[in-house]
N, C-alpha and C. Protein backbone atom coordinates (compact mmCIF):
# COMPACT_ATOMS: atom_id res chain seq x y z
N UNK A 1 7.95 -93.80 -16.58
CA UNK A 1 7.80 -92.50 -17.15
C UNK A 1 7.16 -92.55 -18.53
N UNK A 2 7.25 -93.32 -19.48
CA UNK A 2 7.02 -93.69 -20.53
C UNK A 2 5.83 -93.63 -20.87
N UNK A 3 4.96 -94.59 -19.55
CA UNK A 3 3.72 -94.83 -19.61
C UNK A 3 2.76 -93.06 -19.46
N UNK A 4 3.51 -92.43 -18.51
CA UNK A 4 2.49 -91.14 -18.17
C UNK A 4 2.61 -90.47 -19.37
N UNK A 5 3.79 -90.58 -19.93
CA UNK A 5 3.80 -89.40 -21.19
C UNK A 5 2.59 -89.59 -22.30
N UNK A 6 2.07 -91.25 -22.21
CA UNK A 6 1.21 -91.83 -22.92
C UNK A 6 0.02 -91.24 -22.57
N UNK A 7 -0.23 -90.55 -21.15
CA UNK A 7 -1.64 -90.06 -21.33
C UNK A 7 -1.69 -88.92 -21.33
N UNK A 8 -1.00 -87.93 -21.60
CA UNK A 8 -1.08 -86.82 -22.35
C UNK A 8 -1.63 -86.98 -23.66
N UNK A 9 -3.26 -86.23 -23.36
CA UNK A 9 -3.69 -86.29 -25.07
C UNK A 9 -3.40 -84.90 -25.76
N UNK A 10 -3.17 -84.48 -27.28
CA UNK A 10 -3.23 -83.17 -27.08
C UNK A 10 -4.82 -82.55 -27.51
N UNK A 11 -4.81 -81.38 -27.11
CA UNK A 11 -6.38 -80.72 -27.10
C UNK A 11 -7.27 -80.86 -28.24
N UNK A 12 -6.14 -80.10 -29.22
CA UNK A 12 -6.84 -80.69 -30.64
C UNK A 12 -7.65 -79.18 -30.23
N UNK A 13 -7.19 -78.02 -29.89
CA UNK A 13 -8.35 -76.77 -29.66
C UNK A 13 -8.12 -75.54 -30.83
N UNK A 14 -9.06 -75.35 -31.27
CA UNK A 14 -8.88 -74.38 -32.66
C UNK A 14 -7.63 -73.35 -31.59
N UNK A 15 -7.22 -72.41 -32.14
CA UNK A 15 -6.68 -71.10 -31.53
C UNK A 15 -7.98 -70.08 -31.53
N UNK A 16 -7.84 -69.68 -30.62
CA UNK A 16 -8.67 -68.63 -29.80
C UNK A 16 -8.60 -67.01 -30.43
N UNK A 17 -10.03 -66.89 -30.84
CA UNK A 17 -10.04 -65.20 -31.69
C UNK A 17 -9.07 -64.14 -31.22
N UNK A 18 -8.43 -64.01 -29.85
CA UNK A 18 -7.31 -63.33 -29.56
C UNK A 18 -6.29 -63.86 -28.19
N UNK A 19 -5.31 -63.04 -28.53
CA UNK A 19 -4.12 -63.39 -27.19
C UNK A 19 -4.51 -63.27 -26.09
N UNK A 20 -5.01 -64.09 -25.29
CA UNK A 20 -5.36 -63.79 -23.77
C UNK A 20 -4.56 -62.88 -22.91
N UNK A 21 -4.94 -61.76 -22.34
CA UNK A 21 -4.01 -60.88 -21.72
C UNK A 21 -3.85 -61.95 -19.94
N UNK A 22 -2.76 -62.19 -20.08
CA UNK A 22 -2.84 -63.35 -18.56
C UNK A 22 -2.73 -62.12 -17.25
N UNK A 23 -2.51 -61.24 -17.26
CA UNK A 23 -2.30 -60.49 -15.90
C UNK A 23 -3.85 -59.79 -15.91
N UNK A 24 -4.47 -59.58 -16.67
CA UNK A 24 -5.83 -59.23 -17.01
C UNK A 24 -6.63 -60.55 -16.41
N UNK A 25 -6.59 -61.51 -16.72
CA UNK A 25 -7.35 -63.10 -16.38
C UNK A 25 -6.45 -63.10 -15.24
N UNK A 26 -5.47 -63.03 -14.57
CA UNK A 26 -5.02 -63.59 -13.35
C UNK A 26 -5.58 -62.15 -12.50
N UNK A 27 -5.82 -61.19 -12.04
CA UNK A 27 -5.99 -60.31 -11.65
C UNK A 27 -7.83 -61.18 -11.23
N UNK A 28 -8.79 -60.84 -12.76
CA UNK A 28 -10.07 -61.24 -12.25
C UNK A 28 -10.44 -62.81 -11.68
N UNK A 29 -9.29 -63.70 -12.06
CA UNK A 29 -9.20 -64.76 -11.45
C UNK A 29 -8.99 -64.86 -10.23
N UNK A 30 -8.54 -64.01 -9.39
CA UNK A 30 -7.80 -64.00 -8.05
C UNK A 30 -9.23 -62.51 -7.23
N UNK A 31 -9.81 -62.41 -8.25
CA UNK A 31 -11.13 -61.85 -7.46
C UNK A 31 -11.57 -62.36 -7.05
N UNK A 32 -12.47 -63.61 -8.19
CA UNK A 32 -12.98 -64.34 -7.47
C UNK A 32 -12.98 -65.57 -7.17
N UNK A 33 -11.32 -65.99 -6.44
CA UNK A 33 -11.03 -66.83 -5.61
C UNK A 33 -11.29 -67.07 -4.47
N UNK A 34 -12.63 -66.46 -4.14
CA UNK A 34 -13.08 -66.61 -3.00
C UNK A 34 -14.44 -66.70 -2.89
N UNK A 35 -15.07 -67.78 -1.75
CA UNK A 35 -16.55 -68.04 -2.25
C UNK A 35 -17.43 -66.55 -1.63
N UNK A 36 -16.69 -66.17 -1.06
CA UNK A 36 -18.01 -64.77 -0.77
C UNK A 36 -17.77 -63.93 -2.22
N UNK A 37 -17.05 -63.48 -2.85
CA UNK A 37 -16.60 -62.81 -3.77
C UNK A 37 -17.93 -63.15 -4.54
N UNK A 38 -17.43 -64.11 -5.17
CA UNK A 38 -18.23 -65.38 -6.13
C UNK A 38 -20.02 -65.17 -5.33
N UNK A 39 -20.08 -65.34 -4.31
CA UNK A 39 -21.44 -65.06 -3.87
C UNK A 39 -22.30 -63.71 -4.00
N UNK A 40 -21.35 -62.87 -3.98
CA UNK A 40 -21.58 -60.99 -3.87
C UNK A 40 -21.83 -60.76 -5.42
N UNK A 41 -20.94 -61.61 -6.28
CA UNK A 41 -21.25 -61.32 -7.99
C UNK A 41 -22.03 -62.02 -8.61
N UNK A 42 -22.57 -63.09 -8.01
CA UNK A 42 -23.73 -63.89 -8.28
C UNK A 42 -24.81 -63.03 -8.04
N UNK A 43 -25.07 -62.55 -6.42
CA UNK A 43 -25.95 -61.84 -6.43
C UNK A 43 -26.31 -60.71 -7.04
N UNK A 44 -25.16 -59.84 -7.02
CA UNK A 44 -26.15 -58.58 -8.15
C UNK A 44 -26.08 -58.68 -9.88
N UNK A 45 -25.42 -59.89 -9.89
CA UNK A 45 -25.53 -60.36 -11.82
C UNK A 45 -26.87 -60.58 -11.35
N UNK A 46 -27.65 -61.39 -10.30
CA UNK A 46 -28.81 -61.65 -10.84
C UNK A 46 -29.85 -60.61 -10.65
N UNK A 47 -29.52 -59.76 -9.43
CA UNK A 47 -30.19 -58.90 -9.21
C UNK A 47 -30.37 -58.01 -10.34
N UNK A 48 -29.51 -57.47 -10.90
CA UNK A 48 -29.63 -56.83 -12.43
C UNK A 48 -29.63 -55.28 -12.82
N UNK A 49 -29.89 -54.84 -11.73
CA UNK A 49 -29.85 -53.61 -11.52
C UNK A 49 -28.77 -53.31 -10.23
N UNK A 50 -28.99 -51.73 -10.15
CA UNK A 50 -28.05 -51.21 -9.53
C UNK A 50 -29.13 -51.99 -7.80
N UNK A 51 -28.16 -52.30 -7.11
CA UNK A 51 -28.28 -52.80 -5.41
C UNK A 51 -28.61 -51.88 -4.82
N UNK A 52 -29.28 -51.16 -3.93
CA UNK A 52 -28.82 -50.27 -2.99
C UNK A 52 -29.08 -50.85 -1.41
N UNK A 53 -29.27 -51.92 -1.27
CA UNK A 53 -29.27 -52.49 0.03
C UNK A 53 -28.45 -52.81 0.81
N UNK A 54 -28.44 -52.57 1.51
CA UNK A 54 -26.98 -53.50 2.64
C UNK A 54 -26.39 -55.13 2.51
N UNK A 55 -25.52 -54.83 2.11
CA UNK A 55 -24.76 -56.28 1.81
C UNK A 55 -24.22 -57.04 2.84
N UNK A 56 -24.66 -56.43 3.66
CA UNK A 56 -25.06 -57.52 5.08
C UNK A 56 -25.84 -58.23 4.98
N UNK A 57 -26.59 -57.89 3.92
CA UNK A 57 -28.16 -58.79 3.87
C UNK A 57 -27.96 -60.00 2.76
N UNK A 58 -26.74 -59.96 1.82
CA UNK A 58 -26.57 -60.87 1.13
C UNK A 58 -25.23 -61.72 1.59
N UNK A 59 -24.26 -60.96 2.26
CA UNK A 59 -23.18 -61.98 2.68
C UNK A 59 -23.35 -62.21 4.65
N UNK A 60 -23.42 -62.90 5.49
CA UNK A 60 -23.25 -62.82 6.51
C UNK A 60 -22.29 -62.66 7.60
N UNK A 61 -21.50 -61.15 6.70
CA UNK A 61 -19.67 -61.30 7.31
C UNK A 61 -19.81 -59.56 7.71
N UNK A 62 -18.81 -59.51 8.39
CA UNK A 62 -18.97 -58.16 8.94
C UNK A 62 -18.86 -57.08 7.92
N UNK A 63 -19.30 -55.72 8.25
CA UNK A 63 -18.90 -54.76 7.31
C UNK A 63 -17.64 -54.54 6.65
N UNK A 64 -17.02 -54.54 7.78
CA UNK A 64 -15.35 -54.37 6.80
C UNK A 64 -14.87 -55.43 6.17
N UNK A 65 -15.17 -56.99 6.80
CA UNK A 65 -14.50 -58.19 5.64
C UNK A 65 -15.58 -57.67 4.38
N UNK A 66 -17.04 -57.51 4.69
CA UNK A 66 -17.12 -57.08 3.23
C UNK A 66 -17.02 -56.12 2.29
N UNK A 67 -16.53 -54.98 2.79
CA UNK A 67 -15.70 -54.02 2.35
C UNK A 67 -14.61 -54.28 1.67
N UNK A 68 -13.54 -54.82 2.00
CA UNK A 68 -12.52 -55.86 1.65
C UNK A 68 -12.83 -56.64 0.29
N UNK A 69 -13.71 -57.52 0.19
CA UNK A 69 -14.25 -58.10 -1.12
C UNK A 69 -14.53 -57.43 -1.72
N UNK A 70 -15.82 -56.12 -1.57
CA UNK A 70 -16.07 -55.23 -2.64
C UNK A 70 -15.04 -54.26 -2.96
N UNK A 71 -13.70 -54.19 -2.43
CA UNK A 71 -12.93 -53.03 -3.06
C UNK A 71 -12.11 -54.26 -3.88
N UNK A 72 -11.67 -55.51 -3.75
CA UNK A 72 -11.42 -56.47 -4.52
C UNK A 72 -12.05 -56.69 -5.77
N UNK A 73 -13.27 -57.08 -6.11
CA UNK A 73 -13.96 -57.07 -7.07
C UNK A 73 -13.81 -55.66 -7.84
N UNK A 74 -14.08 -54.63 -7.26
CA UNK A 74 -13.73 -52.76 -7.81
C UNK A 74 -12.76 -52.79 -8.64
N UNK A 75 -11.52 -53.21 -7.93
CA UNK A 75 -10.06 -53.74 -8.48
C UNK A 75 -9.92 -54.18 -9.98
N UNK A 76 -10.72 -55.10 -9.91
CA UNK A 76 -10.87 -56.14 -11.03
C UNK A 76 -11.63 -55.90 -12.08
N UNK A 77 -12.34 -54.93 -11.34
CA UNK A 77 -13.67 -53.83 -12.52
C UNK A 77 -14.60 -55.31 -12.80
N UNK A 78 -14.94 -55.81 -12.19
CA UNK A 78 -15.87 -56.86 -11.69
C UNK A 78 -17.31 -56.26 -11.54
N UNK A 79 -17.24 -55.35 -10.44
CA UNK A 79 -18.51 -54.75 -9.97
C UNK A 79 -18.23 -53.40 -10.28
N UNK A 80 -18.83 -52.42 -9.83
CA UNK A 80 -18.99 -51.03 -9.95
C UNK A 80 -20.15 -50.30 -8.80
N UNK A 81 -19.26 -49.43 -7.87
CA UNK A 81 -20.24 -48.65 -6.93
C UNK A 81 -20.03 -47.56 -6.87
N UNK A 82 -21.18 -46.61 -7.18
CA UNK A 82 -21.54 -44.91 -6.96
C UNK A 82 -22.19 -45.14 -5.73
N UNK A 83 -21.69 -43.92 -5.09
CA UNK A 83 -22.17 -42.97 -4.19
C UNK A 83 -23.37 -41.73 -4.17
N UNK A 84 -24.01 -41.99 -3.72
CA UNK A 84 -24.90 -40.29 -3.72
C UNK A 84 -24.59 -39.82 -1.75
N UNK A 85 -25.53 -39.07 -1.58
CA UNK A 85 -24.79 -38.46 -0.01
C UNK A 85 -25.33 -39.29 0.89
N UNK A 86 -26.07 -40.67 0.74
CA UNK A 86 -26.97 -41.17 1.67
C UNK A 86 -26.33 -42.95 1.43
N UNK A 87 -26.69 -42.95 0.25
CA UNK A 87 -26.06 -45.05 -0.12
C UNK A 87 -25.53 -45.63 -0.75
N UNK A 88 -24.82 -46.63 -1.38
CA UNK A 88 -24.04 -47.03 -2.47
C UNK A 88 -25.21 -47.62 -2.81
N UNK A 89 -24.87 -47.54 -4.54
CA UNK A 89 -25.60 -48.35 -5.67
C UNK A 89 -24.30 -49.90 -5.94
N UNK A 90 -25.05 -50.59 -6.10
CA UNK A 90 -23.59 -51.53 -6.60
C UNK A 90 -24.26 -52.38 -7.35
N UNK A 91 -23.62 -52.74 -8.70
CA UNK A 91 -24.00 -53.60 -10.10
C UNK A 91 -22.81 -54.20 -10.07
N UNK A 92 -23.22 -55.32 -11.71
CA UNK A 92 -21.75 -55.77 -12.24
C UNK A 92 -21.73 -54.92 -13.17
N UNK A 93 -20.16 -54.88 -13.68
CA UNK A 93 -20.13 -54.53 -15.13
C UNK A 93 -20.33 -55.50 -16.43
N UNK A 94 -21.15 -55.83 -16.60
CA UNK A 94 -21.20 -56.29 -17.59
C UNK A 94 -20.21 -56.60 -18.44
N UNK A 95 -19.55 -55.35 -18.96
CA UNK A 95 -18.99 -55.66 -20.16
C UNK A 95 -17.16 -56.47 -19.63
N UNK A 96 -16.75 -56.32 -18.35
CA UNK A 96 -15.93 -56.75 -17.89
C UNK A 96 -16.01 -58.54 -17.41
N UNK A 97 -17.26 -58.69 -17.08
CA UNK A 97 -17.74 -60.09 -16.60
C UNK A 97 -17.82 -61.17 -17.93
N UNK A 98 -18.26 -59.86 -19.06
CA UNK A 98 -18.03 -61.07 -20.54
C UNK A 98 -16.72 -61.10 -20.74
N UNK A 99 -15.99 -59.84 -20.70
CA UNK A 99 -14.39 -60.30 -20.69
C UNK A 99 -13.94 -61.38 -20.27
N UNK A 100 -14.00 -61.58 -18.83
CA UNK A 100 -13.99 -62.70 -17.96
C UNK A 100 -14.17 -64.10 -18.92
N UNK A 101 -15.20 -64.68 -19.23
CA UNK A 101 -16.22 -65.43 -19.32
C UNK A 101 -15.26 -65.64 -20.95
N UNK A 102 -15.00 -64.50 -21.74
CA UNK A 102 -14.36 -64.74 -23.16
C UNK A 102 -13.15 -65.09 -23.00
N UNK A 103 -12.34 -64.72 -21.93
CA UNK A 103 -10.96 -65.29 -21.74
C UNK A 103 -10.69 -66.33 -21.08
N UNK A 104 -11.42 -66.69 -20.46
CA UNK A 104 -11.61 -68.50 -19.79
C UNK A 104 -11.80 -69.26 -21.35
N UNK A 105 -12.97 -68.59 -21.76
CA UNK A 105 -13.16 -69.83 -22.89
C UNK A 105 -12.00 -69.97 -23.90
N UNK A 106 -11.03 -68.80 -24.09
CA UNK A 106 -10.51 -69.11 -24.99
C UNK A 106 -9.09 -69.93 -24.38
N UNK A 107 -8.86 -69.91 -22.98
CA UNK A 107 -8.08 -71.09 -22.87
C UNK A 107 -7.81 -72.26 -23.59
């Protein structure tokens, strides 16, 4: 036992500009715990604009499993989709994805 305690180094990590809200980071963490998730937010971060195509065309899973992911990501305020009377638009949010991205780092 002696020996393992020995390789515990400690981080040596400044403290982090604020308190990480953990149910906030476990919530968008558990979005995208999944590789289609992760694939669906890859794609329209890069896409960049609002989507209006069928996301059949970017994931190869049925409508409703991907229905399922995109009301997941919604959840998490990950992505964001309007309606008009004909198609969904679907983006990221931005300002939620740097959230993301600021509360990992400050681990």
């Amino acid at each position: 036992m002696a020996e393992a305690a020995g390789k515990c180094v400690p981080l040596g990590r400044a403290r982090s500009k604020g308190k990480v809200d953990e149910e906030t980071l476990a919530l968008m963490c558990k979005a995208i715990a999944h590789p289609a998730r992760v694939k669906l937010l890859n794609y329209l971060a890069d896409y960049g604009t609002c989507y209006f195509g069928k996301l059949t065309d970017i994931l190869p899973l049925a409508p409703s499993t991907i229905s399922q992911h995109v009301t997941i990501l919604k959840e998490a305020g990950l992505i964001e989709g309007s309606a008009d009377s004909q198609r969904t638009c679907y983006c990221v949010n931005p300002k939620r994805l740097q959230q993301l991205k600021d509360m990992i780092a400050d681990l």
